[in-house]
Protein backbone atom coordinates (compact mmCIF):
# COMPACT_ATOMS: atom_id res chain seq x y z
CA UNK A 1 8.79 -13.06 0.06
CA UNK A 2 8.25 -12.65 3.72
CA UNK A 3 11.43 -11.20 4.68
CA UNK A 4 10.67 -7.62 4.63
CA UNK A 5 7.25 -7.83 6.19
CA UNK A 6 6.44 -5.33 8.84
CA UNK A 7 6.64 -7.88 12.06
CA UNK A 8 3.07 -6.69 13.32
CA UNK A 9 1.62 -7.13 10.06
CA UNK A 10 0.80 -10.88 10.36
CA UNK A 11 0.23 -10.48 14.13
CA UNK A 12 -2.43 -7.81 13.49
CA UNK A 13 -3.95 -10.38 10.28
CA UNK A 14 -4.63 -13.20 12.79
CA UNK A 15 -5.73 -10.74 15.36
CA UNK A 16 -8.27 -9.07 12.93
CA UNK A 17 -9.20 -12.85 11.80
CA UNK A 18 -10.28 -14.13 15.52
CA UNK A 19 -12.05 -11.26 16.12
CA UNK A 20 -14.11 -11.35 12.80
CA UNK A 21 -15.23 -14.85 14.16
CA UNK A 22 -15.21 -14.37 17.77
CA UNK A 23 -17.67 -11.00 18.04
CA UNK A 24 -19.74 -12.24 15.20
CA UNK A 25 -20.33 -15.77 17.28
CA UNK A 26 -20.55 -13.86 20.54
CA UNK A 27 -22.79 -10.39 19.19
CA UNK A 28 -24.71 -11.80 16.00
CA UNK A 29 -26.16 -15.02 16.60
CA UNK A 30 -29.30 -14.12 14.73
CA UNK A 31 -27.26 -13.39 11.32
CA UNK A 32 -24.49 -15.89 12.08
CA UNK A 33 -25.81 -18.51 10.50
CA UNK A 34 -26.08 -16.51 7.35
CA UNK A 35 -22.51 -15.32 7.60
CA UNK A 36 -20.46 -17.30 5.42
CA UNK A 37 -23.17 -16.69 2.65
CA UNK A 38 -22.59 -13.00 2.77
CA UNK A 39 -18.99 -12.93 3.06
CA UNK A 40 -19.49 -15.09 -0.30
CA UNK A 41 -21.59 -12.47 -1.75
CA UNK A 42 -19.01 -9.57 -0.29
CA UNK A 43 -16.47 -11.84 -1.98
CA UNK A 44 -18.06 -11.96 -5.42
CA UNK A 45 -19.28 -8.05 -5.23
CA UNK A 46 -15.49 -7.23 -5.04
CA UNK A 47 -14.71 -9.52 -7.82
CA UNK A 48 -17.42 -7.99 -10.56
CA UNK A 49 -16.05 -4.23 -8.71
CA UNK A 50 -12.67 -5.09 -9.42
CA UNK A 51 -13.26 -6.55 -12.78
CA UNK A 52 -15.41 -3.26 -13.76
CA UNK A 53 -12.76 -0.98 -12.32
CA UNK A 54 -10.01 -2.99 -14.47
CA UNK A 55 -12.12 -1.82 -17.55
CA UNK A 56 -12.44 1.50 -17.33
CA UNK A 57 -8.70 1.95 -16.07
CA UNK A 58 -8.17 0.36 -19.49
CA UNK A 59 -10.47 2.98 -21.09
CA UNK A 60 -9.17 5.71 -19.20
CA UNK A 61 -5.44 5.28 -18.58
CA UNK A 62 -2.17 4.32 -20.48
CA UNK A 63 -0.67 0.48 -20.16
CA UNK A 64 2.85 0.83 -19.60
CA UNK A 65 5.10 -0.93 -22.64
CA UNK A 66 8.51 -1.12 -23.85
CA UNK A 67 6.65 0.91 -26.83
CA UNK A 68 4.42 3.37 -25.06
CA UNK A 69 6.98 4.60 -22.31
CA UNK A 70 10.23 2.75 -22.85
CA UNK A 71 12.05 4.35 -19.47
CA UNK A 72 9.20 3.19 -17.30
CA UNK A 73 8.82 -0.20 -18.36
CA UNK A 74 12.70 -0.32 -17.76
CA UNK A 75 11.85 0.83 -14.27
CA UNK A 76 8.85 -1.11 -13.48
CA UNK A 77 11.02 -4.59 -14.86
CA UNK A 78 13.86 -3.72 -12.05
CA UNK A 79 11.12 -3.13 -9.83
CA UNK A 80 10.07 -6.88 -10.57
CA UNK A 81 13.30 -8.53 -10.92
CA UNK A 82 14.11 -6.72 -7.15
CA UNK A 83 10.79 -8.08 -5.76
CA UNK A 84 10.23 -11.45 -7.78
CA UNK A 85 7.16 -10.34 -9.47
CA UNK A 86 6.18 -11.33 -12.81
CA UNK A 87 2.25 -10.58 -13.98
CA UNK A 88 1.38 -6.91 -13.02
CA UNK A 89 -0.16 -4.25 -15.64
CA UNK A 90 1.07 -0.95 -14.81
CA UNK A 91 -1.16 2.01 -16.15
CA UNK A 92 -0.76 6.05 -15.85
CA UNK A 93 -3.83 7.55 -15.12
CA UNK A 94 -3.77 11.31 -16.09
CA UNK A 95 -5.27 13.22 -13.13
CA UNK A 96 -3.75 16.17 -11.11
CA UNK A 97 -3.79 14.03 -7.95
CA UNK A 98 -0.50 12.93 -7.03
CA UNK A 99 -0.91 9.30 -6.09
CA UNK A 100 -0.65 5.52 -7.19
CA UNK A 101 -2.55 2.42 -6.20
CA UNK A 102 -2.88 -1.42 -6.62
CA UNK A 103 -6.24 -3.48 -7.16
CA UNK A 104 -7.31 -6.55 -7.85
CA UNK A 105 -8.38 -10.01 -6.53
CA UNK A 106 -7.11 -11.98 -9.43
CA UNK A 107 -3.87 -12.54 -11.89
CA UNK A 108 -2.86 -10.19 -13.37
CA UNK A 109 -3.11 -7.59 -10.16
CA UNK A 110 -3.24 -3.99 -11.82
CA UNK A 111 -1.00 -0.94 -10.06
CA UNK A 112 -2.02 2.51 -11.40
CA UNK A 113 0.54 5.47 -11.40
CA UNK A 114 -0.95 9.08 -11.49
CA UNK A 115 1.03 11.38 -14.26
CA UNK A 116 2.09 14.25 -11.90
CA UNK A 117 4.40 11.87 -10.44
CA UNK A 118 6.42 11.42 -13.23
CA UNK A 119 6.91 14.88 -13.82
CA UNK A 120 8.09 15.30 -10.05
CA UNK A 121 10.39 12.66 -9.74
CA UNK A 122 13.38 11.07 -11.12
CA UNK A 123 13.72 7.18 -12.06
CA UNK A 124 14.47 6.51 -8.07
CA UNK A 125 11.83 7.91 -6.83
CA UNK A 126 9.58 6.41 -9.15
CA UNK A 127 11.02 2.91 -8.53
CA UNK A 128 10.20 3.43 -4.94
CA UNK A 129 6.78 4.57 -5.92
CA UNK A 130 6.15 1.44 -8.06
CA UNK A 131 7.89 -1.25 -5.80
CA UNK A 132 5.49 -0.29 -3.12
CA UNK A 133 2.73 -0.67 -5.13
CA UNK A 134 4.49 -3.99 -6.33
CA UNK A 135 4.75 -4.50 -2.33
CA UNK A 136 1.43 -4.66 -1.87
CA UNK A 137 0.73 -7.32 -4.61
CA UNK A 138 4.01 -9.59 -3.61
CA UNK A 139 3.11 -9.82 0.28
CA UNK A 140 -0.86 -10.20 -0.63
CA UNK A 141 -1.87 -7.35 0.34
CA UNK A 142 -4.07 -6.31 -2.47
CA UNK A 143 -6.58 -9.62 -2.25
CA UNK A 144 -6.49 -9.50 1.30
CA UNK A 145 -7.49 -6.27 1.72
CA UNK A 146 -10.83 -6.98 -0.47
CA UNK A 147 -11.52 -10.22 1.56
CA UNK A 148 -11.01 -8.40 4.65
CA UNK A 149 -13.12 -5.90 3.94
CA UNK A 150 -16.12 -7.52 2.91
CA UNK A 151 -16.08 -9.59 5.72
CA UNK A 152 -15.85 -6.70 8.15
CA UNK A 153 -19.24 -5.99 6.27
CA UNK A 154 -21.26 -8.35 7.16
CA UNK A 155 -24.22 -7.16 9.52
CA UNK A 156 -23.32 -7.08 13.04
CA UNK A 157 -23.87 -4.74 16.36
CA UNK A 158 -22.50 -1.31 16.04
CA UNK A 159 -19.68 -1.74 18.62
CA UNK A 160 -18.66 -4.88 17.04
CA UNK A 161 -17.99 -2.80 13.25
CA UNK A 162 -15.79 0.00 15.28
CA UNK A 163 -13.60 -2.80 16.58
CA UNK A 164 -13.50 -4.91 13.33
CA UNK A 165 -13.05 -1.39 11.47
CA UNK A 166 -10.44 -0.33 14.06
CA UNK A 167 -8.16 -3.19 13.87
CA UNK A 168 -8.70 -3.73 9.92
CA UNK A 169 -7.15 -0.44 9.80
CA UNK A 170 -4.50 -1.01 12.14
CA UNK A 171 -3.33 -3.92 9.85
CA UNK A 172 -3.73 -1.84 6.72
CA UNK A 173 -1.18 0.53 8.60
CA UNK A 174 1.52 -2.10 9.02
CA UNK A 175 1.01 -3.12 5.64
CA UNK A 176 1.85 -0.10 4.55
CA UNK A 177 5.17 0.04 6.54
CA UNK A 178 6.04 -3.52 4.46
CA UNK A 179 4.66 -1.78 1.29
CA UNK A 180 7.85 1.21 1.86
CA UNK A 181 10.24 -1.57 2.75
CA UNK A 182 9.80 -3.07 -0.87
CA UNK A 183 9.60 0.16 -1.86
CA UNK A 184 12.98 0.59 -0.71
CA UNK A 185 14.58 -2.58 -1.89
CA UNK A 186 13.36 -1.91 -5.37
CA UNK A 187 14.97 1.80 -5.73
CA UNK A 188 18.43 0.36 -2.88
CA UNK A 189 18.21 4.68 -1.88
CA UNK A 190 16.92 5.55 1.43
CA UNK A 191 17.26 9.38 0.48
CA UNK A 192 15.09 8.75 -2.75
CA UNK A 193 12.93 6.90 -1.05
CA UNK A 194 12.43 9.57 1.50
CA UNK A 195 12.17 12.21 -0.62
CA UNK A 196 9.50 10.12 -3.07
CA UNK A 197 7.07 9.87 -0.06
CA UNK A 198 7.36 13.81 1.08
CA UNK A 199 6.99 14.45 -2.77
CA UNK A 200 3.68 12.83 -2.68
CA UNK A 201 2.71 14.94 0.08
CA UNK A 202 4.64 18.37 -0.85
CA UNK A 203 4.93 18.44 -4.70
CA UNK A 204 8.02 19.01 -6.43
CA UNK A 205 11.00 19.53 -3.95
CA UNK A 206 13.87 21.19 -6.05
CA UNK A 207 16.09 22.33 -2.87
CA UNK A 208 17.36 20.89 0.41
CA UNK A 209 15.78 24.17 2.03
CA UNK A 210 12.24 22.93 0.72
CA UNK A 211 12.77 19.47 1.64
CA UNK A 212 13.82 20.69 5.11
CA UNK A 213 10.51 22.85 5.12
CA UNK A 214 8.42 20.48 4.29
CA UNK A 215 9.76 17.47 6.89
CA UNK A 216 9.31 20.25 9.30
CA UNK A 217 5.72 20.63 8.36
CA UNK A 218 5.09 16.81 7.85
CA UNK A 219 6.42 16.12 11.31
CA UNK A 220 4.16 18.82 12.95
CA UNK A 221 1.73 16.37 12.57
CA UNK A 222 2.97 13.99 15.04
CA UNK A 223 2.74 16.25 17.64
CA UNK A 224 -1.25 17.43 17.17
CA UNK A 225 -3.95 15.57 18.81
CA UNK A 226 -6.04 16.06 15.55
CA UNK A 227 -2.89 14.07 13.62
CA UNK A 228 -3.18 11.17 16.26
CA UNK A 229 -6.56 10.83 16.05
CA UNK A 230 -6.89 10.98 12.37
CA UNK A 231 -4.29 7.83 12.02
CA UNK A 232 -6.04 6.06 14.62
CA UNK A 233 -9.26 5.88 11.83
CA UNK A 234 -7.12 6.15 8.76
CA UNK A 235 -5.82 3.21 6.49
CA UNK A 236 -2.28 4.97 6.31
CA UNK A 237 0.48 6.02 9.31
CA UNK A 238 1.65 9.49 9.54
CA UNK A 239 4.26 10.54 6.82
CA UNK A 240 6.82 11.25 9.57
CA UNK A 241 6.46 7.71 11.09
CA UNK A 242 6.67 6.51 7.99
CA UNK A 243 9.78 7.91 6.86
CA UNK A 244 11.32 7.02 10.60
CA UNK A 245 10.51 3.67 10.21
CA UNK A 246 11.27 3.06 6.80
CA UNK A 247 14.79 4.85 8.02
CA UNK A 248 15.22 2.33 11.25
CA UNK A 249 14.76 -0.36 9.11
CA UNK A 250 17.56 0.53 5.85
CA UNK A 251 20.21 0.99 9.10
CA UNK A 252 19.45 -3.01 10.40
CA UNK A 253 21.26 -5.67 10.08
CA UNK A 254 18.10 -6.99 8.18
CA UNK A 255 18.07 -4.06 5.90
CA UNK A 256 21.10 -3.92 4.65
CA UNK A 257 21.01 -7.61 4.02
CA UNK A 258 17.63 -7.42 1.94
CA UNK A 259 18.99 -4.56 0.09
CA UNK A 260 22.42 -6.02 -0.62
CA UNK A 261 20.87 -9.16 -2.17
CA UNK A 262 18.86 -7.28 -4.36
CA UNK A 263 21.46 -4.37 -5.47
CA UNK A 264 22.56 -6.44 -8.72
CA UNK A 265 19.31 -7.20 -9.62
């Protein structure tokens, strides 16, 4: 399910790969040899994290069934059909945050929905919401991400982490910008779409005169140095690119194809 990937996305994997091996060869010949065996122990850290953190969302938050919430399993089973995704758990997490998330290294991946959302926004938006999430998992994403990161902690020279850091978060930027496009295939509405990510952001937009504030303030942010440099470290691009991109890519050729296929799904 390649065909919505962000093009950079695998560019900036094998990239972020070389560079692991490279600068750890070339910087850290002392720990090299014991390399692999930490990665390994990274590996298996994440694992027994992942595993806890599965349990206590299962403690803590609501599994998403045709019983318990009959609408959003509805939702979440278009999202999967749209996406050709079978084993996910879904969960809503009751917090104030407005938010969701995907984990896991193993079958079944878990995606966790924070309740404001669903008082916010309408089944579109939500689909968006959750076929991002489901993005994530499809395109591999989630495991990655994990693997990634505990090899970018394996002891090495201090220059050598801000490069591995900054280009690990480079690619979790374009994976984000694959992440929306499945998020957009699974709702088929740009303007839902849209609106679901200022939502996050904003809170509850009832008017086109608060939408149009809020784009106003969330493209501000493009134009401050602070904004720039803030992406540069962050594991997210800024809303307004974002919602540009995500917009660029619904009025392709490729867009329109991925979301035609999908609209009878």
């Amino acid at each position: 399910m390649s065909e919505y990937r962000y093009p950079s996305e695998a560019i900036i994997l094998a990239v972020t790969f070389l560079l692991l091996g490279g600068l750890l060869v070339l910087t850290a010949i002392p720990t090299f040899c014991l390399a692999p065996a930490l990665v390994i122990v990274f590996i298996a850290m994440a694992y027994f994290s992942n595993q806890s953190h599965h349990r206590q969302i299962m403690q803590q938050a609501q599994l998403v069934t045709p019983q318990s919430a009959p609408a959003l399993a509805n939702a979440i089973e278009t999202c999967k059909r749209r996406l050709d995704e079978k084993d996910v758990e879904v969960y809503v997490l009751n917090t104030r945050e407005r938010n969701a998330y995907t984990f896991g290294i193993t079958e079944p991946q878990v995606v966790v929905i924070y309740s404001p959302l669903l008082t916010i926004m309408d089944e579109d938006e939500i689909k968006f919401v959750i076929g991002h999430e489901l993005g994530h998992v499809v395109l591999g994403h989630t495991w990655l991400n994990t693997i990634i990161g505990g090899m970018a902690g394996v002891p090495s020279s201090f220059a050598v982490a801000v490069i591995i850091t900054l280009i690990f978060r480079a690619w979790n930027r374009a994976c984000e910008y694959s992440a929306d496009r499945a998020g957009l295939l699974a709702c088929g509405n740009l303007n839902k779409a849209v609106l679901a990510l200022v939502e996050i952001v904003a809170g509850d937009i009832r008017s086109q005169v608060q939408f149009q504030n809020a784009l106003a303030a969330i493209d501000a942010e493009d134009d401050s140095f602070t904004g720039i440099l803030s992406e540069s470290l962050s594991s997210h691009p800024m809303l307004i690119k974002r919602i540009k991109e995500l917009q660029s890519y619904a009025a392709s050729d490729e867009g329109k194809r991925a979301m035609a296929k999908r609209a009878g799904k």
